[in-house]
C-alpha atoms as a PDB file:
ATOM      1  CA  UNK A   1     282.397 166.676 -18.495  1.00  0.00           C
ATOM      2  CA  UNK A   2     284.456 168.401 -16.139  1.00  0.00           C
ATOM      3  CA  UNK A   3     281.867 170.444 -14.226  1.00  0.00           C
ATOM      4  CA  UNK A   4     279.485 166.834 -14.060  1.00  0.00           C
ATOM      5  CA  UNK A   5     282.876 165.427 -12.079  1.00  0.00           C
ATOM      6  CA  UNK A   6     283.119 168.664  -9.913  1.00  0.00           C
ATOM      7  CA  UNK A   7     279.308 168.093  -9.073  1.00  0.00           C
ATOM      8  CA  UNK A   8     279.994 164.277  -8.570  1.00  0.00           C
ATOM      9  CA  UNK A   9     282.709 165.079  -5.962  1.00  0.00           C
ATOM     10  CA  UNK A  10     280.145 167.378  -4.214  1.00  0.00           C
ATOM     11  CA  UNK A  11     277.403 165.118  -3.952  1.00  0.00           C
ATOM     12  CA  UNK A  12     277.997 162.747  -0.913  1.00  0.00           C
ATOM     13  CA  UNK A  13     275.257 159.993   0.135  1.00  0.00           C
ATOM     14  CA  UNK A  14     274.840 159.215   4.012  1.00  0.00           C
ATOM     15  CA  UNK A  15     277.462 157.023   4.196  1.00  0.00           C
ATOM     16  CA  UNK A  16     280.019 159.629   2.588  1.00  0.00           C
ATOM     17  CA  UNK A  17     280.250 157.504  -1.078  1.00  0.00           C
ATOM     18  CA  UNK A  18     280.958 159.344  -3.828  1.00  0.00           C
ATOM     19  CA  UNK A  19     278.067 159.275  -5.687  1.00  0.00           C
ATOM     20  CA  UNK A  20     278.515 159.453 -10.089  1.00  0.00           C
ATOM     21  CA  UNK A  21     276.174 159.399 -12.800  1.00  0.00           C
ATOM     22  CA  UNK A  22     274.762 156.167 -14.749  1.00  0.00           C
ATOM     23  CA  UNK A  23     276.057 157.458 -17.664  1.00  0.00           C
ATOM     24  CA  UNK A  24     278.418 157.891 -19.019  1.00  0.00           C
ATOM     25  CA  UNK A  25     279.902 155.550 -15.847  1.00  0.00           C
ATOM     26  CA  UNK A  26     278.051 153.046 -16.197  1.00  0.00           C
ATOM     27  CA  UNK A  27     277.054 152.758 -19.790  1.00  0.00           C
ATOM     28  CA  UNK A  28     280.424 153.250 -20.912  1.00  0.00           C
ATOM     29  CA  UNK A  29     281.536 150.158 -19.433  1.00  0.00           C
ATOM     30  CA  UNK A  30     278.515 148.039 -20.266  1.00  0.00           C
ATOM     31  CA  UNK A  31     278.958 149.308 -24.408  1.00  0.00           C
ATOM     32  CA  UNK A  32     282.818 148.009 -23.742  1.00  0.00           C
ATOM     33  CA  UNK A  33     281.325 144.660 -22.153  1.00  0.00           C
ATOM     34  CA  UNK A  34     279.194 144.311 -25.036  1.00  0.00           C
ATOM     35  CA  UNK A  35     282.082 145.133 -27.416  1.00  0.00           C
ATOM     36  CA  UNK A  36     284.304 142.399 -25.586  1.00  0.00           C
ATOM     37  CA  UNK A  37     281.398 140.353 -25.885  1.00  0.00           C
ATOM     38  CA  UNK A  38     280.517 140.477 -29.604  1.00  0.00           C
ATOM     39  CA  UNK A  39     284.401 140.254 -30.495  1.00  0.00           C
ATOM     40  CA  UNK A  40     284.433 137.306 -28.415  1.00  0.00           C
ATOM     41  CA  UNK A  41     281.302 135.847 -30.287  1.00  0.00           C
ATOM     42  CA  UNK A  42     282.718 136.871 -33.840  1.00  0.00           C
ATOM     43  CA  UNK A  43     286.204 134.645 -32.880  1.00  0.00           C
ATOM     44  CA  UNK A  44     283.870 131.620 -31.978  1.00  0.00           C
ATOM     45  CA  UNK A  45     281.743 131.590 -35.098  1.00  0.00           C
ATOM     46  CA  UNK A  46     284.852 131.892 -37.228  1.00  0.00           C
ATOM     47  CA  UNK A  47     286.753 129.065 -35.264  1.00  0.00           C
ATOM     48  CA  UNK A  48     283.450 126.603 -34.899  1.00  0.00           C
ATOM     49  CA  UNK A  49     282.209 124.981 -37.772  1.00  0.00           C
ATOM     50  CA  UNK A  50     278.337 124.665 -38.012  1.00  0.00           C
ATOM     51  CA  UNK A  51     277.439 122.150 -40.952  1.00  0.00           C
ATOM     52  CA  UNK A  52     273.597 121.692 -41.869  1.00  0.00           C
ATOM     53  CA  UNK A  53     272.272 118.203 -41.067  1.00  0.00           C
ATOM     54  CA  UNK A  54     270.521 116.159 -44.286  1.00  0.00           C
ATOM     55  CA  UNK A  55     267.838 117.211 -46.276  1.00  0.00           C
ATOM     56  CA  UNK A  56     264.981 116.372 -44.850  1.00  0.00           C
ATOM     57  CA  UNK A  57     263.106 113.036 -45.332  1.00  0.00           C
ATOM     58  CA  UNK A  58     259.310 112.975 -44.649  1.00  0.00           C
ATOM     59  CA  UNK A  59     259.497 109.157 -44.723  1.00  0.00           C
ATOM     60  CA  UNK A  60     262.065 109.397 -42.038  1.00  0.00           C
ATOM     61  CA  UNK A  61     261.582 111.137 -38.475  1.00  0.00           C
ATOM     62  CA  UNK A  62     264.773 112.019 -36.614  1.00  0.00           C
ATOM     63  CA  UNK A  63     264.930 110.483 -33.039  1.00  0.00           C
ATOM     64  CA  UNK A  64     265.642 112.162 -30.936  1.00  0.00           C
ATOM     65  CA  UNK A  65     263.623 114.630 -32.904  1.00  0.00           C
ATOM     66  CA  UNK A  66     265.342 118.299 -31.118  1.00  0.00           C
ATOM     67  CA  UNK A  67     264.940 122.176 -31.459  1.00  0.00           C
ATOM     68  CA  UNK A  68     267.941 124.670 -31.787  1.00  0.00           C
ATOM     69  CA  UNK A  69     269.419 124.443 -28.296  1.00  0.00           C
ATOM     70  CA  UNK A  70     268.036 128.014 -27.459  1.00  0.00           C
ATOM     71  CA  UNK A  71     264.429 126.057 -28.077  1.00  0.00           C
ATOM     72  CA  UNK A  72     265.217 122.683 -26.171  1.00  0.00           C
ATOM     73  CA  UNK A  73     264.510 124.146 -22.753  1.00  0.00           C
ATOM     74  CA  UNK A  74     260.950 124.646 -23.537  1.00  0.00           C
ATOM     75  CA  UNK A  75     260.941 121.501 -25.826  1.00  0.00           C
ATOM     76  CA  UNK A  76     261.897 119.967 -22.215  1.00  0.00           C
ATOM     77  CA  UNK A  77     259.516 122.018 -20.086  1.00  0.00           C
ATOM     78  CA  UNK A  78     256.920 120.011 -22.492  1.00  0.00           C
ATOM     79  CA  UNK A  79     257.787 116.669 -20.627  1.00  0.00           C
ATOM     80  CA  UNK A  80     255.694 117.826 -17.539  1.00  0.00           C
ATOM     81  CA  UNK A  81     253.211 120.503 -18.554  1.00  0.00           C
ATOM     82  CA  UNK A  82     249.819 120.566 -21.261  1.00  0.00           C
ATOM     83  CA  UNK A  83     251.686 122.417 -24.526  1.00  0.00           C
ATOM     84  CA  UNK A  84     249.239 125.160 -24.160  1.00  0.00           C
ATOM     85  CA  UNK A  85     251.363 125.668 -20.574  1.00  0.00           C
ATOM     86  CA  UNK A  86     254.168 125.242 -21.492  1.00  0.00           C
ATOM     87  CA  UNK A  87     254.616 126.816 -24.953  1.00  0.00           C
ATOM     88  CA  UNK A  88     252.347 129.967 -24.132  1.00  0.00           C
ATOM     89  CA  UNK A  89     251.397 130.385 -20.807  1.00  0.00           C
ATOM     90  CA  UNK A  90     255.166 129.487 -19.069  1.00  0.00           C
ATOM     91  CA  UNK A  91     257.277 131.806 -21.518  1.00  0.00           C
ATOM     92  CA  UNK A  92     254.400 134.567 -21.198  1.00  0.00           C
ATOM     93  CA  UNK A  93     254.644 134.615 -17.904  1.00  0.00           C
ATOM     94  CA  UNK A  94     258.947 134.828 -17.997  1.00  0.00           C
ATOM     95  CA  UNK A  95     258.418 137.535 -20.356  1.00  0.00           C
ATOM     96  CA  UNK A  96     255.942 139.914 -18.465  1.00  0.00           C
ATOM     97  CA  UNK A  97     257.545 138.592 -15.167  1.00  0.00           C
ATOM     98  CA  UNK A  98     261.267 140.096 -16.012  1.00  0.00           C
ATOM     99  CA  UNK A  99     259.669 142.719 -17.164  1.00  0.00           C
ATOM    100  CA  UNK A 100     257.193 143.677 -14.137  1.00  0.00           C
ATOM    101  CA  UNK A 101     259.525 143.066 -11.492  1.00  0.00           C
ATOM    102  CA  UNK A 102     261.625 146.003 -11.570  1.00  0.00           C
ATOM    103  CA  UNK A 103     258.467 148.115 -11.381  1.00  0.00           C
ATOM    104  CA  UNK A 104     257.151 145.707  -8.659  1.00  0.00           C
ATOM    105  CA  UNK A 105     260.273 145.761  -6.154  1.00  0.00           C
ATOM    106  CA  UNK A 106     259.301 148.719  -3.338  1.00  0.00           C
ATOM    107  CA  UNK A 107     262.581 148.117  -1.716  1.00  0.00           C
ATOM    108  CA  UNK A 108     264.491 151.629  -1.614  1.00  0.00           C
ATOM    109  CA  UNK A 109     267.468 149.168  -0.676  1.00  0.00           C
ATOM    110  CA  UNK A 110     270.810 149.017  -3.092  1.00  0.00           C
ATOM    111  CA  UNK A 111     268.672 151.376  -5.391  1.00  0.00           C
ATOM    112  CA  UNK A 112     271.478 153.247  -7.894  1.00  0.00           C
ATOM    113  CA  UNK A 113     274.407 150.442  -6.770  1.00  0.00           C
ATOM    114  CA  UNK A 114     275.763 147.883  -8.718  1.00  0.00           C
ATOM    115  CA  UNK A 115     276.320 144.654  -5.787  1.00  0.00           C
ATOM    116  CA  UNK A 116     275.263 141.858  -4.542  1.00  0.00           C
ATOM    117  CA  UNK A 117     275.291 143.096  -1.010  1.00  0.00           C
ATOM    118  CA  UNK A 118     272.440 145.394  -1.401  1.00  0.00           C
ATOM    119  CA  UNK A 119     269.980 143.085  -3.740  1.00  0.00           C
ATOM    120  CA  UNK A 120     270.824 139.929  -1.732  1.00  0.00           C
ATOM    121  CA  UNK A 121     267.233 138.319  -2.171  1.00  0.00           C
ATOM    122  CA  UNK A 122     266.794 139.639  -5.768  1.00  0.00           C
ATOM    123  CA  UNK A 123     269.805 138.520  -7.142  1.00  0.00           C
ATOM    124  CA  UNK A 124     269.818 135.501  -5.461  1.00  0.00           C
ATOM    125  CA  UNK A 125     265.879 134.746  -6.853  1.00  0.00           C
ATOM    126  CA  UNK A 126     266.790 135.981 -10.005  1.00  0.00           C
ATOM    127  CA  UNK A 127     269.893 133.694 -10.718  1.00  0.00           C
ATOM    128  CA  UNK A 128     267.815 130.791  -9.303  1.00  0.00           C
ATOM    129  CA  UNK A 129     265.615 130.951 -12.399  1.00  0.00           C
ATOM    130  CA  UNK A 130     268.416 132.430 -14.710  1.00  0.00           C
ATOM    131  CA  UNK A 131     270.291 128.821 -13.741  1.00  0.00           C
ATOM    132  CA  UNK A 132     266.961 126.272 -13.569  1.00  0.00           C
ATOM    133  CA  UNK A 133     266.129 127.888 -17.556  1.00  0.00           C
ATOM    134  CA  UNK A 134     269.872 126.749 -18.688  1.00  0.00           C
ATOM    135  CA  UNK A 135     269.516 123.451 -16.581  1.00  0.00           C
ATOM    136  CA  UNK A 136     266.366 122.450 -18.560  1.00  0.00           C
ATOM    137  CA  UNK A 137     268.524 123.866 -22.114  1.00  0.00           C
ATOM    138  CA  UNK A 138     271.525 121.217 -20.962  1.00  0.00           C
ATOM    139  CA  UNK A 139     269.052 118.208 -19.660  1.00  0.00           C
ATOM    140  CA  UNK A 140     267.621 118.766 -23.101  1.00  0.00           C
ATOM    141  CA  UNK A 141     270.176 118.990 -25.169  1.00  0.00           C
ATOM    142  CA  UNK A 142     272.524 116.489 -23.852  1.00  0.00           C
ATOM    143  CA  UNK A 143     270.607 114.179 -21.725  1.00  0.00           C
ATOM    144  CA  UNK A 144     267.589 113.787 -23.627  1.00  0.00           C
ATOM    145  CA  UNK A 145     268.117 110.677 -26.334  1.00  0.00           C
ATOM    146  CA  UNK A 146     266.007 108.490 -28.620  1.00  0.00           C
ATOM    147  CA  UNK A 147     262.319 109.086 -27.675  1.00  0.00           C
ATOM    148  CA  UNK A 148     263.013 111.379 -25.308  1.00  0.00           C
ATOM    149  CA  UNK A 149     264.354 109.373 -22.415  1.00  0.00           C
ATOM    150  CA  UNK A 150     266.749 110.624 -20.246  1.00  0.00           C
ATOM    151  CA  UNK A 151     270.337 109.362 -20.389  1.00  0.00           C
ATOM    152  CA  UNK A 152     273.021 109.814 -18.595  1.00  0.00           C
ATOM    153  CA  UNK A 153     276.462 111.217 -20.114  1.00  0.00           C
ATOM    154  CA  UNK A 154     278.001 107.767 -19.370  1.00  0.00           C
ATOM    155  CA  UNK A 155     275.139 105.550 -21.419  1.00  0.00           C
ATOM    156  CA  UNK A 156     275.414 104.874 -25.012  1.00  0.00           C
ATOM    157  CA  UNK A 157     272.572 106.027 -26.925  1.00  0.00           C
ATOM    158  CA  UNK A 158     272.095 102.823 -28.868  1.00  0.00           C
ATOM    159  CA  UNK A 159     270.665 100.678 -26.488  1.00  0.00           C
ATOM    160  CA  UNK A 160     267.204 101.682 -26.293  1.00  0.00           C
ATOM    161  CA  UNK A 161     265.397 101.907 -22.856  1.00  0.00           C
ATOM    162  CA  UNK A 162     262.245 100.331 -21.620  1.00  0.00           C
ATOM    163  CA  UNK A 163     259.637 102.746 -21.374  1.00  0.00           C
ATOM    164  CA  UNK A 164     259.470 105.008 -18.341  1.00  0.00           C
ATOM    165  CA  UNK A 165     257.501 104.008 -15.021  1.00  0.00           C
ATOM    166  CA  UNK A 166     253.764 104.121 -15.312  1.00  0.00           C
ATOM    167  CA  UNK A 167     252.862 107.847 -14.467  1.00  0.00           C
ATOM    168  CA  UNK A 168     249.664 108.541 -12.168  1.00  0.00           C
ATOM    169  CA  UNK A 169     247.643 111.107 -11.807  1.00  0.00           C
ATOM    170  CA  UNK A 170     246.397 112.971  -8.197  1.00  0.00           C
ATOM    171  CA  UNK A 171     242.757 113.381  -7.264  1.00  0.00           C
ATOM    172  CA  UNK A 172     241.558 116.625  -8.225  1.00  0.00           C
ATOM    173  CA  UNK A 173     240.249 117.558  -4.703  1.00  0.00           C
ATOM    174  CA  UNK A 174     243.844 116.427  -3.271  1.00  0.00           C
ATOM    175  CA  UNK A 175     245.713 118.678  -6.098  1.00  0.00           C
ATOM    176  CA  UNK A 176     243.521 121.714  -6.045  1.00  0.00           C
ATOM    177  CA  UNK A 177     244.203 121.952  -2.030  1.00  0.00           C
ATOM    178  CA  UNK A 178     247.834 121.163  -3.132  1.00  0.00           C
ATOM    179  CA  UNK A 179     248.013 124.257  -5.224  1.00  0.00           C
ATOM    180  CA  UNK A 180     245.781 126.335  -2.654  1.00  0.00           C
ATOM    181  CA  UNK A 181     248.068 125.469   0.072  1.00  0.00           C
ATOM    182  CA  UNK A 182     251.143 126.187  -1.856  1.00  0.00           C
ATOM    183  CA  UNK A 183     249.544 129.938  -3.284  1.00  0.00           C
ATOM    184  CA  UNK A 184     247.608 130.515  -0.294  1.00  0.00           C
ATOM    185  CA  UNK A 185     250.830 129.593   2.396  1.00  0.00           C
ATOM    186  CA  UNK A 186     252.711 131.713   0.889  1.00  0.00           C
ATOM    187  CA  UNK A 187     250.707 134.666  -0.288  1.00  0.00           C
ATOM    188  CA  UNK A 188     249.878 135.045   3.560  1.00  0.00           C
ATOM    189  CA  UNK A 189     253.728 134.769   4.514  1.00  0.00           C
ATOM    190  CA  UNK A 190     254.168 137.488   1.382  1.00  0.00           C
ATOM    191  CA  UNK A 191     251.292 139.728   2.802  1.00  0.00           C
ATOM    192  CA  UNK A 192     252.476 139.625   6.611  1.00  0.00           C
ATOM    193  CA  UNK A 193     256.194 140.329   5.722  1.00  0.00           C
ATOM    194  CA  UNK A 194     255.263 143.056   3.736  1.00  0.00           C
ATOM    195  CA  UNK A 195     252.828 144.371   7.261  1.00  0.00           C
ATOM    196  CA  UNK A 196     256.192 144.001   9.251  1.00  0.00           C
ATOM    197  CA  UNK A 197     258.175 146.277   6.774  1.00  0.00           C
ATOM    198  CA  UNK A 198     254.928 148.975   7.021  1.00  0.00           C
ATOM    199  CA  UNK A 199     254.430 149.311   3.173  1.00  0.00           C
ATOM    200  CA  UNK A 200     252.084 151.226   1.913  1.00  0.00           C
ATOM    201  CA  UNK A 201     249.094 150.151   0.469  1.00  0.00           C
ATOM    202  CA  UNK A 202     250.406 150.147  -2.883  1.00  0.00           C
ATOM    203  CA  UNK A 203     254.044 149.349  -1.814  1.00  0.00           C
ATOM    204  CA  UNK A 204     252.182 146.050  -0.280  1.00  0.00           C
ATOM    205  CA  UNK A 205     250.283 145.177  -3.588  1.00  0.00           C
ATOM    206  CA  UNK A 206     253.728 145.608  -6.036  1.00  0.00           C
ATOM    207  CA  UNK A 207     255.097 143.206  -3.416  1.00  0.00           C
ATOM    208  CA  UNK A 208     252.471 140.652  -3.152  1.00  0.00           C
ATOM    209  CA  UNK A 209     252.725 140.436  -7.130  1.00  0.00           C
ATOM    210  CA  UNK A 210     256.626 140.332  -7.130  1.00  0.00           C
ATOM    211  CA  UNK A 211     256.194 137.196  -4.685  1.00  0.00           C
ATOM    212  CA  UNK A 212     253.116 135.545  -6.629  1.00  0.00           C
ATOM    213  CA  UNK A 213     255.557 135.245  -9.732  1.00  0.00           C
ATOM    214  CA  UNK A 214     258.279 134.011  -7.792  1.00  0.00           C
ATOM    215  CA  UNK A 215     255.749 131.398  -6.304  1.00  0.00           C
ATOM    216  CA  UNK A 216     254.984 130.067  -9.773  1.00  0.00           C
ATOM    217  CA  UNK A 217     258.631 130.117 -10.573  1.00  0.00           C
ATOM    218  CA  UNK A 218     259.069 127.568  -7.966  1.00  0.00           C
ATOM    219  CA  UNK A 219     256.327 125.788  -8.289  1.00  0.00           C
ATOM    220  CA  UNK A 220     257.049 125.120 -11.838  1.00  0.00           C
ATOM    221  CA  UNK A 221     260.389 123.652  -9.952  1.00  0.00           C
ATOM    222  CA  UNK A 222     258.148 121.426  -7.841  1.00  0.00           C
ATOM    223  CA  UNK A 223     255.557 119.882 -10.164  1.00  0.00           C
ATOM    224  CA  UNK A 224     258.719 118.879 -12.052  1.00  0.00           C
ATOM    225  CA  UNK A 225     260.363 117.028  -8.984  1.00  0.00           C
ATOM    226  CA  UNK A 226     256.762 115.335  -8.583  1.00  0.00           C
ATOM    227  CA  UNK A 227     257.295 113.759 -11.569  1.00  0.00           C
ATOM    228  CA  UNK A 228     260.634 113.315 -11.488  1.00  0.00           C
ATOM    229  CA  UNK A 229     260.802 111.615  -8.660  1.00  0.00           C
ATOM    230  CA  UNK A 230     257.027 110.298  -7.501  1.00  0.00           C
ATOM    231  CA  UNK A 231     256.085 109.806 -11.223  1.00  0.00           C
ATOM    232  CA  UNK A 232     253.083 112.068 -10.683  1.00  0.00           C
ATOM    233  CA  UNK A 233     252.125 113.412 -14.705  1.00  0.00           C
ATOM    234  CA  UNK A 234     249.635 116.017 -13.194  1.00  0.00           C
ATOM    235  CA  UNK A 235     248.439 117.803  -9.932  1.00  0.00           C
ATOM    236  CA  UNK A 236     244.543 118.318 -11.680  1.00  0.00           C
ATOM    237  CA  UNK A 237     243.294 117.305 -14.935  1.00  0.00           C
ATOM    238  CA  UNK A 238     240.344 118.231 -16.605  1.00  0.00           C
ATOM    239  CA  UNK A 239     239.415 118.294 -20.235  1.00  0.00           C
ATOM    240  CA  UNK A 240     240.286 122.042 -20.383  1.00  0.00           C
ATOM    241  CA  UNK A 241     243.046 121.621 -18.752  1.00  0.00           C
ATOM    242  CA  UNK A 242     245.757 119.940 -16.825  1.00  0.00           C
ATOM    243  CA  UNK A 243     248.426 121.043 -14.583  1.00  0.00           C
END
């Protein structure tokens, strides 16, 4: 241990930082993190109770009928999307996403550092969708009443609401141009900003695929305002499919 320090003190990065070793650094204070973590976790399952709800009745369907709260984010991502989309294709794509990214980021930028300052764009992408997946777990959980309409925290959930407004769908020509325009805009934006940094060839593809899953991430965002706000159910429907 002693000679890795003496060789930490030696090595010296352009900007004269001391440079040390991910481990045992780093993970040492992530396993105590996860320690403080699991302690604080054990205290709150002692100190909560968590009583099973009645048996269940099949002559009687719960309303609002919910999943474990963990669940109720894609339970709520149902609202707007086909439940092929949203229950495979959505959480496939979070999955593989978190997963590629790391791989697709040709940045050398921050690389080895632990700060916001370095992995402003990253971070700042990344706790966009970390906070939009708990937004959708809250709206569902605590916003979402009898038959699924939304409530506010103020309204009483006894007094049933009138059905939503009448949804509408767009023309297919109008919403395939809609989603061409929105993926082709902003591949081309991806593809010149990554001319202007002088990528490589490779370097250029890993980014291009970084920003197409960031695209859908947002665009996931924006069909869900549509409907939110213009009342638009989907962009193009088919009998495949519907978006």
């Amino acid at each position: 241990m002693n000679e890795l320090k003496t060789i930490d003190e030696l090595e010296k990065d352009k900007t004269g930082e001391q440079e040390l070793f991910a481990f045992p650094e780093l993970v040492f204070k992530e396993f105590l993190a996860i320690l403080a973590a699991m302690i604080v976790l054990g205290l709150w399952s002692l100190l909560m109770d968590a009583p099973l709800k009645e048996v269940a009745d099949p002559n009687w369907t719960e309303n609002p009928a919910k999943a474990p709260w963990y669940f109720v984010g894609l339970q709520e991502v149902l609202v707007y999307f086909d439940p092929w989309i949203a229950g495979v294709c959505l959480p496939l794509l979070i999955i593989l996403g978190l997963a590629a990214l790391p791989y697709m980021d040709p940045n050398p930028q921050g690389v080895g550092k632990y700060g916001f300052r370095g992995r402003r764009l990253a971070i700042s992408v990344f706790l966009s969708g970390y906070i939009f997946w708990f937004a959708l777990i809250l709206i569902g959980q605590f916003l979402r009443g009898p038959s699924w309409h939304f409530y506010w925290p103020w309204e009483d959930w006894s007094i049933v609401k009138a059905a939503e407004p009448a949804l509408t769908n767009l023309p297919n020509p109008l919403g395939l141009a809609l989603i061409a325009g929105y993926l082709g805009l902003g591949i081309a934006v991806t593809a010149r900003t990554a001319r202007r940094r002088r990528l490589g060839r490779s370097a250029q593809i890993k980014f291009i695929c970084a920003w197409i899953l960031i695209l859908l991430m947002f665009g996931v965002m924006g069909k869900m305002a549509l409907r939110i706000f213009l009342h638009i159910k989907y962009i193009v429907s088919t009998p495949y499919f519907s978006i």
